[in-house]
N, C-alpha and C. Protein backbone atom coordinates (compact mmCIF):
# COMPACT_ATOMS: atom_id res chain seq x y z
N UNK A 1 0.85 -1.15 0.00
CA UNK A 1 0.00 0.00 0.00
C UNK A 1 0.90 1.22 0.00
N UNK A 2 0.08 2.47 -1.20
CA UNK A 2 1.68 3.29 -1.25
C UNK A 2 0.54 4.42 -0.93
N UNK A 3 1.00 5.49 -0.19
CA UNK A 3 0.06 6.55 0.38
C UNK A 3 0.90 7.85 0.31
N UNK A 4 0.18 8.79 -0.66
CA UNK A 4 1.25 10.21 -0.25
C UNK A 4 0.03 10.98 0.61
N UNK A 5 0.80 11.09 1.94
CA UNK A 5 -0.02 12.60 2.72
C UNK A 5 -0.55 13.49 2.14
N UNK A 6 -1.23 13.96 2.15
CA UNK A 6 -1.99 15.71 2.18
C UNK A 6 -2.16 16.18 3.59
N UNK A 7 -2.71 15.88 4.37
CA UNK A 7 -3.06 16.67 5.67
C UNK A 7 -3.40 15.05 6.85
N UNK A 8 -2.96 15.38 7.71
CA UNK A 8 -2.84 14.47 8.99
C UNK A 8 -4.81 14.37 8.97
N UNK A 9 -4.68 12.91 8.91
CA UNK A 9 -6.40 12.19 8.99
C UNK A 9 -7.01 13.06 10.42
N UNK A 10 -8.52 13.12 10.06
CA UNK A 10 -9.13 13.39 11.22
C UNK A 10 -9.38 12.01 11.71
N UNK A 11 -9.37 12.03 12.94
CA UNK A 11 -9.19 11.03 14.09
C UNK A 11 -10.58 11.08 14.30
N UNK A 12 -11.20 12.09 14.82
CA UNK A 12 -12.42 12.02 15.35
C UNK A 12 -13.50 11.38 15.10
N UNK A 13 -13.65 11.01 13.78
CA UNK A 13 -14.41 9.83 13.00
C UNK A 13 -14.09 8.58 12.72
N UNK A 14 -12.37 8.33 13.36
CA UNK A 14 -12.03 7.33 12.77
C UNK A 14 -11.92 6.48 11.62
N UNK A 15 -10.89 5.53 11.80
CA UNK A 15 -11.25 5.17 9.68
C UNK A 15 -10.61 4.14 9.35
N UNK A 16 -10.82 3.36 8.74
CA UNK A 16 -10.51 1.96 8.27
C UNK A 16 -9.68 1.99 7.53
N UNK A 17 -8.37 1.02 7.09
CA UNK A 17 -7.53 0.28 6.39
C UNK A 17 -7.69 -0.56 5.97
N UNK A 18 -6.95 -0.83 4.51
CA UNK A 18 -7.89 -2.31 3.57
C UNK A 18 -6.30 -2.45 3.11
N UNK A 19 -6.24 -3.73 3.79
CA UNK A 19 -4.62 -4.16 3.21
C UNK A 19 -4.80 -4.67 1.84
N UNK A 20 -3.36 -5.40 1.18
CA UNK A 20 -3.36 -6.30 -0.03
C UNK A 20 -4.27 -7.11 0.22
N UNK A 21 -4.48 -7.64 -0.93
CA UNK A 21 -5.04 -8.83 -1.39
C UNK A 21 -4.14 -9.87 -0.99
N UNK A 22 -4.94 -11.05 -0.96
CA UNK A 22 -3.37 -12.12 0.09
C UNK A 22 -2.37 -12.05 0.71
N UNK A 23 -2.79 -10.75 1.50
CA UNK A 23 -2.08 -10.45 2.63
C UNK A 23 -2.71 -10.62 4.06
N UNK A 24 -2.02 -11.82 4.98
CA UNK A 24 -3.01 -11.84 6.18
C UNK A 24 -2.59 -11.00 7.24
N UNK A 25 -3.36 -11.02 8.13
CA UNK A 25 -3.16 -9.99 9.38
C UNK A 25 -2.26 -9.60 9.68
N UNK A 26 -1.27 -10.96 9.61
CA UNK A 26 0.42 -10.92 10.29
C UNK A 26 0.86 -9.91 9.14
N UNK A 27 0.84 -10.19 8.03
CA UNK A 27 1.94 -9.58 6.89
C UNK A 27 1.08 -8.23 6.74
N UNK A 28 0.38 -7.41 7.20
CA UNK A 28 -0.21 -6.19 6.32
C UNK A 28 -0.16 -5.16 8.19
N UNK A 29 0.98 -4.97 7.67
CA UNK A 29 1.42 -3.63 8.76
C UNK A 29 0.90 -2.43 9.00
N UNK A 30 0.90 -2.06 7.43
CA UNK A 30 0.38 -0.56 7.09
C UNK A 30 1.59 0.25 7.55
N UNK A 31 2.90 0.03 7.37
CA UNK A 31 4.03 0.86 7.44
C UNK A 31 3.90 2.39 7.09
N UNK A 32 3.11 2.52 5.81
CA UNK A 32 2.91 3.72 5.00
C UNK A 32 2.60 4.62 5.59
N UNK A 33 1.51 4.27 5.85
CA UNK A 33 0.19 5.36 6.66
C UNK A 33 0.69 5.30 7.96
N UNK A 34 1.03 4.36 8.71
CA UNK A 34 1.34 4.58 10.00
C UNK A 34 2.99 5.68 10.22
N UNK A 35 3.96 5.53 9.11
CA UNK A 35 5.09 6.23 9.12
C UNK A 35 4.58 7.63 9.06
N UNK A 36 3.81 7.93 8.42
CA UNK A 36 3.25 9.35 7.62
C UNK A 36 2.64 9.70 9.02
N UNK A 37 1.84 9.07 9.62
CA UNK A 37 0.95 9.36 10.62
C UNK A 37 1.33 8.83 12.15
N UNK A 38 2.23 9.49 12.68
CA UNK A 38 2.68 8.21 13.63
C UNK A 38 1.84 8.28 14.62
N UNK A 39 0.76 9.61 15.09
CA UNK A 39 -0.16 9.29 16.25
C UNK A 39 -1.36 8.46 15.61
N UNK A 40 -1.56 7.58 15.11
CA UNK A 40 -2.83 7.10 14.47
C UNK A 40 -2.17 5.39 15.53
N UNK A 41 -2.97 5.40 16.06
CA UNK A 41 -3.25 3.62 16.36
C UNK A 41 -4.22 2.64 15.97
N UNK A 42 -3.66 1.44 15.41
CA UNK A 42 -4.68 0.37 15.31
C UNK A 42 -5.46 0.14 16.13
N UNK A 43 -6.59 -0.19 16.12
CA UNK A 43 -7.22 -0.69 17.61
C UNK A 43 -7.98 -2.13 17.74
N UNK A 44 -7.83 -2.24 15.90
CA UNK A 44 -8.37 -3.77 15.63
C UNK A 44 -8.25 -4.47 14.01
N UNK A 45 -7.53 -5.39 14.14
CA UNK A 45 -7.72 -5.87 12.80
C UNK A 45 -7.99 -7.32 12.60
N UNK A 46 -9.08 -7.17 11.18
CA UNK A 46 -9.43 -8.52 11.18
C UNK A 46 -8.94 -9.30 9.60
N UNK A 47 -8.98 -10.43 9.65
CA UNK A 47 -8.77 -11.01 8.04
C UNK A 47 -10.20 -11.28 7.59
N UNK A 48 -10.67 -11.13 6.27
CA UNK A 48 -11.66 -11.08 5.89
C UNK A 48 -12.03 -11.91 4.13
N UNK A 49 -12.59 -12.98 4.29
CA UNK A 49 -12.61 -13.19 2.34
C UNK A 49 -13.64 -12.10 1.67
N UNK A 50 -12.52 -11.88 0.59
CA UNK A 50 -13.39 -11.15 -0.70
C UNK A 50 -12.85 -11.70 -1.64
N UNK A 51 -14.48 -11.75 -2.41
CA UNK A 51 -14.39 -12.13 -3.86
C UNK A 51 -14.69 -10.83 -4.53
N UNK A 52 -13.82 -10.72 -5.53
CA UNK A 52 -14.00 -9.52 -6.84
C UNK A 52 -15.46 -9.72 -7.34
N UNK A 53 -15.83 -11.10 -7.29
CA UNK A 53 -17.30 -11.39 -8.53
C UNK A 53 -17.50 -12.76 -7.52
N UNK A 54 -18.81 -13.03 -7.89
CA UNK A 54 -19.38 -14.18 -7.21
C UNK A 54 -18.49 -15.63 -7.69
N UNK A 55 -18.02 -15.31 -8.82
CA UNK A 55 -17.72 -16.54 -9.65
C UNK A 55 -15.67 -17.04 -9.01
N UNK A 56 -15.31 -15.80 -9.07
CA UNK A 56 -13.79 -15.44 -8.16
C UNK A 56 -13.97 -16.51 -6.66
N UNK A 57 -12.61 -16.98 -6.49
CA UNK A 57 -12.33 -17.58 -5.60
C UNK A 57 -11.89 -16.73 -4.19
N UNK A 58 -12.48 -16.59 -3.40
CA UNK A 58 -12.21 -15.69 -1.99
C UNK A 58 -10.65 -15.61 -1.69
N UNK A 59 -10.21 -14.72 -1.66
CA UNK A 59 -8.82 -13.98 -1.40
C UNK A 59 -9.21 -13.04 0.12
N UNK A 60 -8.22 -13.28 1.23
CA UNK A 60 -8.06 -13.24 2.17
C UNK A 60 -7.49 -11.48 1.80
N UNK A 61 -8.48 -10.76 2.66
CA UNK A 61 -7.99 -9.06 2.89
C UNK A 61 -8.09 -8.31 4.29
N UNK A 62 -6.68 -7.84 4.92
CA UNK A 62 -6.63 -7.42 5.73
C UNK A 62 -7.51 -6.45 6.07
N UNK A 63 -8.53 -5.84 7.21
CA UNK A 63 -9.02 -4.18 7.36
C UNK A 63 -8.31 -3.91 8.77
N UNK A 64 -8.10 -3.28 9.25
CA UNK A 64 -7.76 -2.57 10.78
C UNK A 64 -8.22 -1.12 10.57
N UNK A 65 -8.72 -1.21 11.54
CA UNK A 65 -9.49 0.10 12.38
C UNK A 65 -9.04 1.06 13.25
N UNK A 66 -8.51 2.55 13.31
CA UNK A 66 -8.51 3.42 14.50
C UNK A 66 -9.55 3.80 14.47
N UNK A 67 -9.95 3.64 16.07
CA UNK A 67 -10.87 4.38 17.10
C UNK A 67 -11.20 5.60 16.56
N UNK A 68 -12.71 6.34 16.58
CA UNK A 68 -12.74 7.65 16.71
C UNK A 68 -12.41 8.02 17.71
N UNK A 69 -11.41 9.74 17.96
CA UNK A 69 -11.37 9.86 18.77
C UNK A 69 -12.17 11.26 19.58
N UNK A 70 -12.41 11.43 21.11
CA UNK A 70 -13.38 12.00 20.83
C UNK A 70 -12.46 14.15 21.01
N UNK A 71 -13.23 14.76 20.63
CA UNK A 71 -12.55 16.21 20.91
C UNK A 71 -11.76 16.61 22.33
């Protein structure tokens, strides 16, 4: 995952991460976004199958979650 900054994420709504495609929990860090952003914490991540099309074979995709946070 390749990410160029514009402006430090609002926190307050919190916001989801969608790793590679056949990348499981262990392997999908999110180096990018977390280097760029170093106060942002995970607070949960899960592995998840998606299929592109019904007919596609389920490929394993990382999401992790920071917390909203509140003002």
């Amino acid at each position: 995952m390749s990410i160029t900054p514009i402006s430090a994420p609002r926190r307050l709504h919190g916001m989801a991460l969608i790793g590679r495609l056949d990348e499981s929990r262990a392997q999908s860090r999110f180096n990018d976004v977390l280097d760029s952003w170093p106060q942002l914490r995970i607070a949960w991540q899960q592995n998840l199958p998606f299929q592109a099309d019904p007919h596609a074979e389920p490929q394993m995709l990382c999401v992790a979650f920071v917390r909203p946070q509140p003002h």
